[in-house]
Protein backbone atom coordinates (compact mmCIF):
# COMPACT_ATOMS: atom_id res chain seq x y z
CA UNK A 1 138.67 106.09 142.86
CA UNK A 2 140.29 107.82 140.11
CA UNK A 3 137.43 107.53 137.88
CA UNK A 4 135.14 108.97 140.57
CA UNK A 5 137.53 112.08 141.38
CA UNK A 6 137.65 112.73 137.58
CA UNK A 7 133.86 113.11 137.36
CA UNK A 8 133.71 115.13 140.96
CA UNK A 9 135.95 117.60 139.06
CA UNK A 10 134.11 117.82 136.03
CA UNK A 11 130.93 118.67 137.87
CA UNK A 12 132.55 121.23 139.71
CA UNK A 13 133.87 122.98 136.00
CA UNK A 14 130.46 122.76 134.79
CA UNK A 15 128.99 126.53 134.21
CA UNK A 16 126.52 127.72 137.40
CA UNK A 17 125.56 130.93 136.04
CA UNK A 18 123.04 131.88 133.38
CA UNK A 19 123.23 135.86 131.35
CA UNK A 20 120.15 137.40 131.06
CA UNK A 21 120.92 140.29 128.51
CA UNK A 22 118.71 143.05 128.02
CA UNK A 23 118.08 144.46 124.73
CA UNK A 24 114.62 145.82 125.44
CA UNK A 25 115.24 149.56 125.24
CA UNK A 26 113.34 152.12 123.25
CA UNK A 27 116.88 153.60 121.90
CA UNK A 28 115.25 157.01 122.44
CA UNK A 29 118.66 158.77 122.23
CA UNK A 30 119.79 156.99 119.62
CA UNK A 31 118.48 159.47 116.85
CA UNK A 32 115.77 157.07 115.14
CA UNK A 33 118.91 154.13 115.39
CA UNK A 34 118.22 151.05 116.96
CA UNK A 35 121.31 150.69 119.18
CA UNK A 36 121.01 147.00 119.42
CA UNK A 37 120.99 146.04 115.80
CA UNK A 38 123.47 149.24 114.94
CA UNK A 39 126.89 148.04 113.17
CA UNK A 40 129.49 147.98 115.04
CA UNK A 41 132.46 146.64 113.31
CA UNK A 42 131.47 143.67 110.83
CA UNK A 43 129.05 143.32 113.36
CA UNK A 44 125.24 144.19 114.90
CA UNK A 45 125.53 145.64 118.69
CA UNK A 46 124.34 142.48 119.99
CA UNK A 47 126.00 140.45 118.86
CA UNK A 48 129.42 141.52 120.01
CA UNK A 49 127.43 141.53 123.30
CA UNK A 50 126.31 137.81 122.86
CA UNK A 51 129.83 136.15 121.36
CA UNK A 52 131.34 137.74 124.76
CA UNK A 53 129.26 135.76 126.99
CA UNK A 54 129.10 132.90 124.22
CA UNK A 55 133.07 132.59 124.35
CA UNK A 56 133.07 132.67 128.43
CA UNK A 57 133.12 129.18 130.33
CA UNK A 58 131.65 130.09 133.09
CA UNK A 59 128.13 131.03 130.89
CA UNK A 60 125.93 128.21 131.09
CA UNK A 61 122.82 129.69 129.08
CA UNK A 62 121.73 132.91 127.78
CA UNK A 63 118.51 134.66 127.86
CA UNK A 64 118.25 137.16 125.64
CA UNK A 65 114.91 139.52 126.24
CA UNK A 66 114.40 141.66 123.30
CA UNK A 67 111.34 144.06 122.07
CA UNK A 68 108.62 142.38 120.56
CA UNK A 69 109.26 143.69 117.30
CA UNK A 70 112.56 142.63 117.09
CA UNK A 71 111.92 138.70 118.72
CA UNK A 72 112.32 137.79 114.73
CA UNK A 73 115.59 139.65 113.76
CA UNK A 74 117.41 138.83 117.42
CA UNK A 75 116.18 135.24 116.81
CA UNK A 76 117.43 134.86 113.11
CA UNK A 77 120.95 136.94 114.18
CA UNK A 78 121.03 134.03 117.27
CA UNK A 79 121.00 131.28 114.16
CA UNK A 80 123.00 133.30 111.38
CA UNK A 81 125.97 133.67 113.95
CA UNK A 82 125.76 130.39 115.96
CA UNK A 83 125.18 131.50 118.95
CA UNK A 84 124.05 128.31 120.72
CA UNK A 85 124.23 129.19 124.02
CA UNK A 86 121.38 131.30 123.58
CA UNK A 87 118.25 129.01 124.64
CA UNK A 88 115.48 131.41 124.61
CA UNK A 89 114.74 135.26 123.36
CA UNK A 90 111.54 136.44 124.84
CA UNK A 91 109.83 139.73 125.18
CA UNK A 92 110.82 142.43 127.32
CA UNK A 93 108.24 144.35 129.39
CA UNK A 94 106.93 148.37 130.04
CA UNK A 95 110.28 149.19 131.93
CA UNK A 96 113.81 147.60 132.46
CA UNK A 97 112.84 145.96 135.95
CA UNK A 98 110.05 144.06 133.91
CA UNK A 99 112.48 142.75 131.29
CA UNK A 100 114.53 141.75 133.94
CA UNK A 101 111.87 140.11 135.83
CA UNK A 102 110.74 137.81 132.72
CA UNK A 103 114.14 136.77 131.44
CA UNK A 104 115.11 135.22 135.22
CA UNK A 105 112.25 133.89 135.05
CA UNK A 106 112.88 131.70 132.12
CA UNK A 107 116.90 130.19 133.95
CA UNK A 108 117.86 126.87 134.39
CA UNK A 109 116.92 126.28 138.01
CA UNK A 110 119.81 124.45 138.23
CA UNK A 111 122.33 127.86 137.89
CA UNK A 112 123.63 129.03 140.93
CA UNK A 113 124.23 132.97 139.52
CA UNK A 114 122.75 135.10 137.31
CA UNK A 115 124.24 138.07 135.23
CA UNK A 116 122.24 140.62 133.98
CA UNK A 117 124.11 142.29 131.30
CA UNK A 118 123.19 145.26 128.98
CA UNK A 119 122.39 144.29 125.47
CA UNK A 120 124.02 147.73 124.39
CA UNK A 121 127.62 146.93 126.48
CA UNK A 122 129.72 145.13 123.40
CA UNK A 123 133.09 145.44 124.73
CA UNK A 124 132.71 143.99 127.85
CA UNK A 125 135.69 141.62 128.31
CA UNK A 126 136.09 137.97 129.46
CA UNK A 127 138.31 139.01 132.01
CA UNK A 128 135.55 140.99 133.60
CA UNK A 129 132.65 138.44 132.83
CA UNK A 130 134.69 135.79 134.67
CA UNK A 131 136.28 138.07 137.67
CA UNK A 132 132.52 139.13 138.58
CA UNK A 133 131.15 136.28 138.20
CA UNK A 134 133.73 134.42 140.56
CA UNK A 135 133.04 137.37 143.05
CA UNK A 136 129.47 136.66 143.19
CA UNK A 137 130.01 133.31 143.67
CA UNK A 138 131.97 134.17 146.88
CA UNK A 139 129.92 137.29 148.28
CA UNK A 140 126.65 136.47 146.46
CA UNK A 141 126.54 139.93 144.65
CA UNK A 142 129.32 141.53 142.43
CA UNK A 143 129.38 144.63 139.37
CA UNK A 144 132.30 145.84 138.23
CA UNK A 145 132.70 149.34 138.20
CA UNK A 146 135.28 152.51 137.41
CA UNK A 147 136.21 155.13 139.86
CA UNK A 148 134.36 158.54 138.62
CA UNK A 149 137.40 161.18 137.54
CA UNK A 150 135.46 164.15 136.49
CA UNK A 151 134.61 166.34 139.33
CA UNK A 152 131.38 166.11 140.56
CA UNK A 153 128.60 169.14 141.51
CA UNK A 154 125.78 169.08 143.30
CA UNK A 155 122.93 171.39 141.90
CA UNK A 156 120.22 172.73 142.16
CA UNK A 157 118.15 174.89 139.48
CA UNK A 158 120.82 175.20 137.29
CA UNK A 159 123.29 176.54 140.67
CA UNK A 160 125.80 174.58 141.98
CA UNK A 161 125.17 174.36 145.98
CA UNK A 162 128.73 171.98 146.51
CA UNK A 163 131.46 169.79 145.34
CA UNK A 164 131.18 166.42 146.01
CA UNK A 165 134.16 163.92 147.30
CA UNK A 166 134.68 161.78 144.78
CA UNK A 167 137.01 159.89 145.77
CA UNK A 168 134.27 157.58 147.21
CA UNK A 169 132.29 157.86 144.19
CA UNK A 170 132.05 154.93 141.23
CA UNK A 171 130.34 154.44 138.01
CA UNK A 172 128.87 151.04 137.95
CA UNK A 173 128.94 149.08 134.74
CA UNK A 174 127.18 144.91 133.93
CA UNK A 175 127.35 142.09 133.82
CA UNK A 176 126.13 142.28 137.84
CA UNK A 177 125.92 139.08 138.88
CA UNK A 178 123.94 137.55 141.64
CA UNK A 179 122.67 134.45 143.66
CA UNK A 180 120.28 133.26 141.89
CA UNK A 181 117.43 133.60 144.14
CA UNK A 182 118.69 136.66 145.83
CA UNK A 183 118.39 138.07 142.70
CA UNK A 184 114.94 136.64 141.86
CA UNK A 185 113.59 137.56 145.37
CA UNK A 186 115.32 141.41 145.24
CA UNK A 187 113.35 142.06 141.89
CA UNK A 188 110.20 140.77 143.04
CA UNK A 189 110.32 143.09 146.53
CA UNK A 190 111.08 146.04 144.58
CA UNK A 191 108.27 145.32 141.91
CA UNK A 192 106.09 144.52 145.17
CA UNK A 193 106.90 148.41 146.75
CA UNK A 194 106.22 149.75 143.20
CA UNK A 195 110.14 150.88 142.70
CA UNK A 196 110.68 150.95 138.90
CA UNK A 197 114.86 150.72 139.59
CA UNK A 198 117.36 150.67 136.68
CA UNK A 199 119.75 149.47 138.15
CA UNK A 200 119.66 145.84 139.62
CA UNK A 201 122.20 146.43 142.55
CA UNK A 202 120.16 149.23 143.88
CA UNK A 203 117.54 145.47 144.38
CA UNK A 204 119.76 144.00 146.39
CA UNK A 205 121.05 146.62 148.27
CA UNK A 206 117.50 147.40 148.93
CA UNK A 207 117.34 144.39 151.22
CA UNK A 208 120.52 145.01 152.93
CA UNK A 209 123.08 142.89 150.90
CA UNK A 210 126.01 144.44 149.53
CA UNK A 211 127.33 144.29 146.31
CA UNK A 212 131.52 143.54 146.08
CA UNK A 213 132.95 145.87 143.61
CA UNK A 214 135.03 144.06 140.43
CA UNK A 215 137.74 146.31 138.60
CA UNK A 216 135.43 147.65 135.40
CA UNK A 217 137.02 149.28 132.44
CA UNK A 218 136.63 152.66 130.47
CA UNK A 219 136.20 150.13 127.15
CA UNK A 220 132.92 148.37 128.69
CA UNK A 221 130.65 151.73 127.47
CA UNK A 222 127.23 151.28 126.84
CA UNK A 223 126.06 152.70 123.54
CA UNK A 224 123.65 155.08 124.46
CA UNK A 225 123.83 157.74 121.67
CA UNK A 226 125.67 157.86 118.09
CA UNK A 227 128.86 159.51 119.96
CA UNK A 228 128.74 156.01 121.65
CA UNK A 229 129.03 154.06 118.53
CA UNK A 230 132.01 156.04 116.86
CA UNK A 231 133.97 155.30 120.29
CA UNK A 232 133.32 151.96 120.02
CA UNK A 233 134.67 151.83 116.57
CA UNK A 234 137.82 153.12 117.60
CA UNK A 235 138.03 150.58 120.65
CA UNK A 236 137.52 147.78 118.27
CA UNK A 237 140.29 149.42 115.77
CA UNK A 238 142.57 149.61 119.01
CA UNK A 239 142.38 146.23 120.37
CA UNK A 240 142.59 145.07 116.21
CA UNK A 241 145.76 146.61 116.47
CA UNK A 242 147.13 145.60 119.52
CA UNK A 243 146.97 148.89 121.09
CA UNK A 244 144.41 148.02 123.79
């Protein structure tokens, strides 16, 4: 009996969700910088992004979907930094919804959840990898995401027309993580209707499923232009210091 509750619990501690992370963009506000492979750190971009899902438990497998002409470098970075979760890099597509579309279709069948996570988010933490994906394994969709504190205008031609409440208002950051085929099936339908989304709650919400909101953080930024990067510097230097 013992020896059969022993390997009951061990199945249940086994990782159900894969990460599909998205490094397919074209960087075009980067300056001519290729925000994945940028240093960040002692470090590429990615590969902050990839020891942060690497280090987390619950991560069963990683697909990584890159641009074709950096399959090579993302592959050889994978090796150089032994990151062995990683079982496949594969191509991304015309537009994020594709690259999302091919890397779940390369998951273990057997994972319950998926996250999709931005290639370009380095500082996400484990805390918020593992509350989300616990979420979504309750509510079968979860993001985590920061209440917006700037005041907010509507406009129109360059005139503001109102202010808008913000106070329901949030700014939703990855990994979002999902049932696996809710997931699969949301990003089909919308590829079906032709919606080119960039955002994969806006899938599932698309088909009436909610998403559960996870607390996000102001240090899980996405590098989106050089500003980005020199932020991210100082995050690193913070937590190396014990300030954050």
């Amino acid at each position: 009996m013992a020896g059969l509750l022993s390997l009951f619990q061990k199945k249940r501690e086994e990782p159900q969700c894969s990460a599909v992370i998205v490094a397919a963009g074209s960087a075009r506000r980067m300056g001519g910088i290729d925000k994945v492979l940028a240093p960040l750190g002692e470090l590429p971009v990615l590969v902050h992004t990839l020891y942060a899902f690497q280090d987390c438990p619950a991560i069963g497998e990683i697909i990584v979907v890159a641009r074709e002409d950096l399959l090579v470098e993302v592959g050889r970075l994978c090796r150089e930094f032994n990151l062995d979760k990683v079982r496949k890099v594969i191509m991304g597509g015309a537009e994020r919804i594709h690259s999302v579309q091919a890397g779940l279709k390369e998951v273990d069948p057997k994972m319950s959840l998926i996250a999709i996570h931005d290639g370009a988010r380095p500082l996400v933490s484990q805390e918020i990898i593992r509350d989300t994906v616990a979420r979504a394994a309750l509510t079968g969709a979860a993001a985590p995401a920061v209440p917006l504190t700037d005041t907010v205008k509507r406009a129109t031609g360059g005139r503001t027309e109102e202010t808008v409440d913000r106070s329901a208002l949030w700014a939703v950051q990855t990994p979002q993580v999902f049932e696996a085929g809710l997931i699969k099936g949301a990003v089909q339908k919308a590829l079906d209707d032709g919606e080119l989304l960039t955002d994969d709650c806006g899938a599932v919400e698309r088909m009436g499923m909610p998403v559960t909101l996870t607390a996000g953080s102001p240090e899980n930024l996405k590098i989106t232009t050089p500003l980005d990067l020199i932020l991210g510097e100082a995050i690193l230097q913070a937590r190396g210091e014990g300030v954050l």
